[in-house]
Protein backbone atom coordinates (compact mmCIF):
# COMPACT_ATOMS: atom_id res chain seq x y z
CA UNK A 1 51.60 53.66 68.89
CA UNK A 2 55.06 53.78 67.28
CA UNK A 3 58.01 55.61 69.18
CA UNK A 4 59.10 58.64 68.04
CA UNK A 5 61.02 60.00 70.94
CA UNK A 6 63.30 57.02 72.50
CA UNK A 7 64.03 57.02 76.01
CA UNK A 8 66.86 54.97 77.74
CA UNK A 9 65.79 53.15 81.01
CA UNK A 10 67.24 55.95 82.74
CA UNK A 11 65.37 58.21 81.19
CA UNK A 12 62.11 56.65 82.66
CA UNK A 13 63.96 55.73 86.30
CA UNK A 14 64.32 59.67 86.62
CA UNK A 15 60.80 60.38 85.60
CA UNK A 16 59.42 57.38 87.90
CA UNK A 17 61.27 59.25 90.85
CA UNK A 18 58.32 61.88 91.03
CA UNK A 19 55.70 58.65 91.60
CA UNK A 20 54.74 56.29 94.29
CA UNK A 21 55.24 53.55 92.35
CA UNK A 22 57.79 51.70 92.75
CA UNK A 23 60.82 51.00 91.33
CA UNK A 24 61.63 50.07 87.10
CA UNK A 25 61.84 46.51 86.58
CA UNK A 26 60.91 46.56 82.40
CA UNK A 27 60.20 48.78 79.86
CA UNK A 28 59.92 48.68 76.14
CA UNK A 29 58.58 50.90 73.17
CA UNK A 30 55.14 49.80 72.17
CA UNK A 31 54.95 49.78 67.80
CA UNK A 32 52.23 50.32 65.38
CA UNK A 33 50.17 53.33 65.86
CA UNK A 34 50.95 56.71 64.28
CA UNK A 35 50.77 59.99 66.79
CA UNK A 36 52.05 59.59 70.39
CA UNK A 37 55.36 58.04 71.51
CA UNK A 38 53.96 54.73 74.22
CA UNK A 39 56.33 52.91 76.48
CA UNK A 40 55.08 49.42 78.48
CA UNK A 41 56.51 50.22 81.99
CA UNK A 42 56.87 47.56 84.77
CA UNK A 43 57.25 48.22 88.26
CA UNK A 44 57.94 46.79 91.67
CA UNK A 45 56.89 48.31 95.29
CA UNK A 46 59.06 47.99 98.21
CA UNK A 47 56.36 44.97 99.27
CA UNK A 48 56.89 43.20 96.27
CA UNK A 49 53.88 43.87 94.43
CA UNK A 50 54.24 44.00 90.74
CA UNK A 51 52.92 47.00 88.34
CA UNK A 52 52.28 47.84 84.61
CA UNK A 53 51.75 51.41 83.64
CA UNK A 54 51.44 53.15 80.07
CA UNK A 55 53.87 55.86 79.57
CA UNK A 56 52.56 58.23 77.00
CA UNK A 57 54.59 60.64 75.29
CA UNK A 58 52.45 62.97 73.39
CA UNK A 59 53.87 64.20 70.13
CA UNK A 60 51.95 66.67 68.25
CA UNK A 61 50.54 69.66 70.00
CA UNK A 62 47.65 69.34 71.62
CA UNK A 63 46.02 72.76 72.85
CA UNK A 64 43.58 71.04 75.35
CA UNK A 65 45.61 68.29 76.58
CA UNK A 66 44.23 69.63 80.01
CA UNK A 67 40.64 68.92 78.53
CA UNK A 68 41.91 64.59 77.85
CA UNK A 69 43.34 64.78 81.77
CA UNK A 70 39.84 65.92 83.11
CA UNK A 71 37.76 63.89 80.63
CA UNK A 72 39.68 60.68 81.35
CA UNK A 73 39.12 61.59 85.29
CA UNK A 74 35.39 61.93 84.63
CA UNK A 75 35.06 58.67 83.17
CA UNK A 76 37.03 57.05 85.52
CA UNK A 77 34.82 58.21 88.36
CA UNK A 78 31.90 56.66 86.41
CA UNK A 79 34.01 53.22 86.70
CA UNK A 80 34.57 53.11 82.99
CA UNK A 81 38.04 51.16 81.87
CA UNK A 82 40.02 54.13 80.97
CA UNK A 83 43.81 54.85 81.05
CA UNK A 84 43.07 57.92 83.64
CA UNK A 85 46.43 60.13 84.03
CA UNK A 86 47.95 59.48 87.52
CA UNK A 87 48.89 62.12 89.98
CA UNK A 88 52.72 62.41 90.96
CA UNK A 89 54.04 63.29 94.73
CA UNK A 90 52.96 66.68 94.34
CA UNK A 91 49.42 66.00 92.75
CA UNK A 92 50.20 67.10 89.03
CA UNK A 93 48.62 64.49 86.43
CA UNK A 94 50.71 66.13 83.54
CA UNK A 95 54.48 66.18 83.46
CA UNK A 96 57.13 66.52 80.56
CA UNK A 97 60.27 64.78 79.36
CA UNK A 98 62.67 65.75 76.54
CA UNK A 99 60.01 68.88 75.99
CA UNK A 100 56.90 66.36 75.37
CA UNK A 101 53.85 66.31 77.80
CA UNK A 102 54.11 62.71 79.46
CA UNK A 103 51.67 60.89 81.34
CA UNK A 104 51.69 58.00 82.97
CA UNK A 105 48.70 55.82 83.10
CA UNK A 106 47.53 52.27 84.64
CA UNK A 107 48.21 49.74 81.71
CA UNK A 108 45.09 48.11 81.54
CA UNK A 109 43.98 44.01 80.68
CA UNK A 110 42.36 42.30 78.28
CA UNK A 111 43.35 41.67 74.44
CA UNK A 112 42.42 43.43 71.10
CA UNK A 113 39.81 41.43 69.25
CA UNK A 114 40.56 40.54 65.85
CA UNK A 115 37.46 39.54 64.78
CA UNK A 116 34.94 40.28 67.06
CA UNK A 117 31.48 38.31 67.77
CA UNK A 118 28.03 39.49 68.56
CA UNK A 119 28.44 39.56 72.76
CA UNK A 120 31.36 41.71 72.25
CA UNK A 121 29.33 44.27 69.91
CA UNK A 122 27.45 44.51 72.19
CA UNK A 123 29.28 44.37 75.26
CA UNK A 124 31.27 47.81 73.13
CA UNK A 125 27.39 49.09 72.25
CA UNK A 126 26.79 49.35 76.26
CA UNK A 127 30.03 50.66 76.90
CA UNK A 128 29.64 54.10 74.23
CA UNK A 129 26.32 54.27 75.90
CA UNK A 130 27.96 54.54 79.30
CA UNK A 131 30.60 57.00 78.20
CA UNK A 132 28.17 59.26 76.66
CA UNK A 133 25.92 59.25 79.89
CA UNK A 134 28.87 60.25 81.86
CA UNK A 135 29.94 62.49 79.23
CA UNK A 136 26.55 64.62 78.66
CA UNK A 137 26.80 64.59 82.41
CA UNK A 138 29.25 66.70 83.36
CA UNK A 139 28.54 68.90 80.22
CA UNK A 140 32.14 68.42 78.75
CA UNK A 141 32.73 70.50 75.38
CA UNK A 142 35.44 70.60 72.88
CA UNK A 143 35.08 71.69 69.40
CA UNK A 144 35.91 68.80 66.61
CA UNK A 145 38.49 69.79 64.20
CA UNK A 146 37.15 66.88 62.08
CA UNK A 147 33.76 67.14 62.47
CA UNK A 148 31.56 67.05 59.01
CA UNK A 149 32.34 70.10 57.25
CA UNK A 150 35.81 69.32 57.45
CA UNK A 151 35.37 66.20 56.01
CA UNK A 152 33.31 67.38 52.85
CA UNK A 153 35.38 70.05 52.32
CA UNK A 154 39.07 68.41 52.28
CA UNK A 155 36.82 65.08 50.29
CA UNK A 156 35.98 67.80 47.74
CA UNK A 157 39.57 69.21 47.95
CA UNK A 158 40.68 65.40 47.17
CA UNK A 159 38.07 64.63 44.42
CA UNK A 160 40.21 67.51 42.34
CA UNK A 161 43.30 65.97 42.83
CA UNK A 162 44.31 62.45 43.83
CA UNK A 163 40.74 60.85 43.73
CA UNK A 164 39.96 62.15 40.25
CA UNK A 165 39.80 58.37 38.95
CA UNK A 166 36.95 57.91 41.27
CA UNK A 167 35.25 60.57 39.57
CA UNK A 168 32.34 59.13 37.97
CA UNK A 169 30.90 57.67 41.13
CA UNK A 170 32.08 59.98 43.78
CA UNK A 171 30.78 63.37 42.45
CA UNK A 172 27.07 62.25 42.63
CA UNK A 173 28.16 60.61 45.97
CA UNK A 174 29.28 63.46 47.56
CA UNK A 175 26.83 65.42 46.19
CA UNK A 176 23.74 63.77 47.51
CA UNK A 177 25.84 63.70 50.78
CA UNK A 178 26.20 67.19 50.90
CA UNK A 179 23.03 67.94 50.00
CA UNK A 180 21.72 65.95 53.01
CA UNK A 181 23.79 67.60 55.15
CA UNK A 182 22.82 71.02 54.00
CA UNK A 183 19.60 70.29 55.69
CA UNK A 184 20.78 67.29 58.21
CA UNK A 185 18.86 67.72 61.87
CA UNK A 186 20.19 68.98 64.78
CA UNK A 187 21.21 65.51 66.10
CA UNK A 188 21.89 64.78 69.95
CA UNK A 189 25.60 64.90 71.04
CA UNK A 190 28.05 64.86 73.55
CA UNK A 191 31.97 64.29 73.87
CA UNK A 192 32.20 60.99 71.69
CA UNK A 193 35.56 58.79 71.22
CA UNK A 194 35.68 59.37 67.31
CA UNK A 195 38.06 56.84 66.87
CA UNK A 196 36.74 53.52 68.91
CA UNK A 197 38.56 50.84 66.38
CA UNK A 198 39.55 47.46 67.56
CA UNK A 199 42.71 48.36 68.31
CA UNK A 200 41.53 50.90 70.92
CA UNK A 201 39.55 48.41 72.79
CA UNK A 202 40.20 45.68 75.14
CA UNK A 203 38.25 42.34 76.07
CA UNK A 204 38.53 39.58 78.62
CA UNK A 205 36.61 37.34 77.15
CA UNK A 206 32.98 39.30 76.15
CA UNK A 207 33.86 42.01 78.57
CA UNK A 208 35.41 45.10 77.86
CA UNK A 209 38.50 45.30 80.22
CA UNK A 210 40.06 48.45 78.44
CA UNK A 211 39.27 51.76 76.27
CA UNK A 212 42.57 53.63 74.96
CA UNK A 213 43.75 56.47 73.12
CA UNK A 214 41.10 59.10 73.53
CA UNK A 215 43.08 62.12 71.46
CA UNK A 216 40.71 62.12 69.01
CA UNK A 217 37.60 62.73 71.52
CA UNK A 218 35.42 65.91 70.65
CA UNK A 219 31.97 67.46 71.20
CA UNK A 220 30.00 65.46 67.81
CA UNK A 221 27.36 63.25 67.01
CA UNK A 222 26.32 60.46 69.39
CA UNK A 223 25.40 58.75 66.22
CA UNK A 224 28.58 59.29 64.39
CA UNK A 225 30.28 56.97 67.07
CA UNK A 226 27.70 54.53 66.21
CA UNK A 227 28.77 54.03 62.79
CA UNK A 228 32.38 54.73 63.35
CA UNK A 229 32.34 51.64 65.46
CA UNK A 230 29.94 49.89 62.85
CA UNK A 231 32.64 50.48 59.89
CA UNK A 232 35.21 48.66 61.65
CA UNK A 233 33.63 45.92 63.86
CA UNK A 234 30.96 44.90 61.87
CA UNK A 235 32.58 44.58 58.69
CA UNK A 236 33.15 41.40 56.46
CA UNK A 237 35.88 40.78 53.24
CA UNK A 238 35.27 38.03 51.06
CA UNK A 239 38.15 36.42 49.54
CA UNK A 240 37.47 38.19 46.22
CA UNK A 241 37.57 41.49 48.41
CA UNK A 242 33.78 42.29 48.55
CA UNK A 243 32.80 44.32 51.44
CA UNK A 244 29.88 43.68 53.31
CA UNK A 245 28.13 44.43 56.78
CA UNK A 246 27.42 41.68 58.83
CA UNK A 247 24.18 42.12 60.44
CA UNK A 248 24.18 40.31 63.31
CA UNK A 249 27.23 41.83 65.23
CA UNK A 250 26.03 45.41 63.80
CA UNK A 251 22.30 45.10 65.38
CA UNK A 252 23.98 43.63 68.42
CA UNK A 253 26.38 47.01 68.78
CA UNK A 254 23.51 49.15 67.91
CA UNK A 255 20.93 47.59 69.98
CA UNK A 256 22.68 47.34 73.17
CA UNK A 257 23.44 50.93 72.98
CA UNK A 258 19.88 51.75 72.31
CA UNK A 259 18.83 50.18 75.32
CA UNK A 260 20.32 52.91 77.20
CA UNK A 261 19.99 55.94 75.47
CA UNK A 262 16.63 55.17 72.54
CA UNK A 263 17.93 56.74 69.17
CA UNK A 264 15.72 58.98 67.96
CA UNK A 265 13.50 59.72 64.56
CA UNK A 266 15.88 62.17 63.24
CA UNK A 267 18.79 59.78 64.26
CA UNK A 268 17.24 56.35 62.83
CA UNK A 269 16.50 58.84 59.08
CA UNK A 270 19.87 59.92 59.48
CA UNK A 271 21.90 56.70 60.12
CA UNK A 272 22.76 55.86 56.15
CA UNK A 273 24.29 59.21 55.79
CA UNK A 274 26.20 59.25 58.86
CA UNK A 275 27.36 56.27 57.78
CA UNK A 276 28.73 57.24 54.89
CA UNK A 277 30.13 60.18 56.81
CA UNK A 278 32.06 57.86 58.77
CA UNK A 279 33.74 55.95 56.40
CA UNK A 280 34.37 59.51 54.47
CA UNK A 281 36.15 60.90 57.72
CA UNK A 282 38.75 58.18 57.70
CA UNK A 283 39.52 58.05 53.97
CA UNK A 284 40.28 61.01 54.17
CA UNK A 285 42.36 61.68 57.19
CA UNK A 286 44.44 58.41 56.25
CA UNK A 287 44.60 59.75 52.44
CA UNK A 288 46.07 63.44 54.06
CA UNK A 289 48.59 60.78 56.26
CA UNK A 290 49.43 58.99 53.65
CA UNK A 291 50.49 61.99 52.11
CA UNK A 292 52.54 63.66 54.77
CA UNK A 293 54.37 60.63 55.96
CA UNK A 294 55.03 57.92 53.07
CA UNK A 295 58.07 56.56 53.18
CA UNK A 296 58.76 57.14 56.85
CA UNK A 297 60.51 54.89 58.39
CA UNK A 298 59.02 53.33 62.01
CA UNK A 299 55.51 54.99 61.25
CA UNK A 300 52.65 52.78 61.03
CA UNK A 301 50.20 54.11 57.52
CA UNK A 302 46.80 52.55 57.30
CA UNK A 303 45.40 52.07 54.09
CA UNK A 304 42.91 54.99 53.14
CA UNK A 305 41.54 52.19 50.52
CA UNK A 306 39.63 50.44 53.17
CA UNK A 307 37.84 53.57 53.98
CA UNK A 308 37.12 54.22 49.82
CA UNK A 309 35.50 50.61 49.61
CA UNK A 310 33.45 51.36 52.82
CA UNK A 311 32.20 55.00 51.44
CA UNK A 312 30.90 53.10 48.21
CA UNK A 313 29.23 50.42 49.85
CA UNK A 314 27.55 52.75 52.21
CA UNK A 315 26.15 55.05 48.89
CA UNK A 316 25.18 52.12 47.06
CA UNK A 317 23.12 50.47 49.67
CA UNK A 318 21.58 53.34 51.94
CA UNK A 319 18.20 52.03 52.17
CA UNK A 320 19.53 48.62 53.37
CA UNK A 321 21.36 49.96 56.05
CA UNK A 322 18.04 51.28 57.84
CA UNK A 323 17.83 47.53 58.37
CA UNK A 324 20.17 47.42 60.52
CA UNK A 325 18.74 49.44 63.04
CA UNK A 326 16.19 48.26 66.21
CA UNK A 327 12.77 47.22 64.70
């Protein structure tokens, strides 16, 4: 969450004027993610008592920034850890500074995992489980700008250009993708995350404490999330670079979250495609940001290679993967 827009400490003393929240002690630019400028904000109240807010700058336009306000609400009022917006004096969750939509949100506790163990798969498999219930209940909606046509269509724009040395295994790939999806069942969804990485999650200890950056959520697959989260928490790299998933933590994830909501038979014949749809999504988006931002300074660029080696494990070994789902 790199800065793109810096603000002095006056700056944020003005815009702290239109909360109850005290008064600025702290605050300091928070580094290393790629869309929204993110401050670390630290309060104090009149009585003494200490605060620590989030103060979100959000840089690229964002038509339905009043549908992340209301969604965040919702799963707030279903006690999930989310970084709801908070109101000002005059009850408005959504203010500006220097022309960018700013909210200000509770910072919440708890530490990234680096490498995560089995309780905490499956402490994050209860939690999606949880956040789709409340999301299929209040019947939120918003159409997915990355959803799987866009992906197969900007891979296939890719495959002609840059990707051309991966020819000779990624045509049949993609192929045999697309010709699943041509016919792929109407799976169950709801608003998902889409982008439920490590660094979007917080633990204390086995517990998740924190769920972040939800500009990426959109009406798609229940099951996509599933692997999303699978292609990122589950994975192991040898030394030599061999990438494998590690089956324990992944049937932990998976399981947990089938305990609340039962994946069905077209989901459990579907899983080694979606899989591969995953890892597809994110090579590509972080192939088209690679692209648009190299060589900028003070913006963070995650390898798109990551993604590659995930896609061709995923093709290679889509029987296996069934395994990895409850017996």
């Amino acid at each position: 969450m790199s800065v793109f827009t810096p603000l002095t400490d006056q700056d944020i003393r003005l815009f702290l004027d239109n909360f109850n929240v005290g008064t600025l002690v702290h605050c300091a630019g928070i580094d290393g993610g790629s869309e929204n400028t993110n401050y670390f904000v630290d309060t104090r109240t009149e009585n003494g008592n200490d605060q620590s807010f989030v103060l979100t700058l959000v840089e690229r336009p964002v038509q339905d920034l009043g549908f992340f306000i209301g969604l965040l609400a919702c799963l707030h009022q279903a006690n999930l850890p989310v970084p709801y917006s908070l109101e000002d004096r005059d009850s408005r969750p959504l203010h500006e500074i220097k022309g960018r939509p700013a909210l200000l949100q509770p910072r919440l506790p708890g530490r990234h995992p680096d490498r995560p163990c089995s309780e905490q798969c499956a402490s994050l498999g209860q939690l999606i489980a949880a956040l789709h219930d409340a999301s299929s209940a209040n019947n939120l909606q918003r159409k997915n700008d990355r959803g799987p046509d866009w992906v197969l269509n900007n891979a296939g724009k890719l495959l002609a250009t840059i990707w051309q040395n991966d020819a000779v295994w990624l045509i049949p790939a993609l192929t045999q993708l697309q010709h699943w999806f041509a016919k792929a069942p109407a799976l169950p969804q709801t608003v998902i995350h889409g982008d439920l990485f490590r660094d979007n999650v917080m633990f204390q200890d086995t517990t998740v404490s924190g769920v972040i950056d939800f500009y990426n959520a959109a009406t798609g697959w229940t099951l996509m999330e599933l692997a999303i989260c699978v292609n990122d928490w589950c994975v192991d790299i040898s030394d030599s670079g061999v990438f494998s998933i590690d089956t324990e933590r992944a049937r932990a994830l998976i399981n947990a979250y089938d305990m609340r909501r039962p994946l069905d038979a077209d989901e459990r014949a579907s899983w080694p495609y979606v899989l591969q749809l995953a890892a597809l999504r994110f090579w590509v988006s972080r192939q088209h940001y690679v692209i648009a931002h190299q060589g900028q300074a003070g913006v963070l660029i995650k390898d798109p290679a990551y993604f590659r080696q995930l896609f061709m494990l995923h093709a290679r070994d889509a029987g296996t993967n069934l395994l990895l789902l409850p017996r």
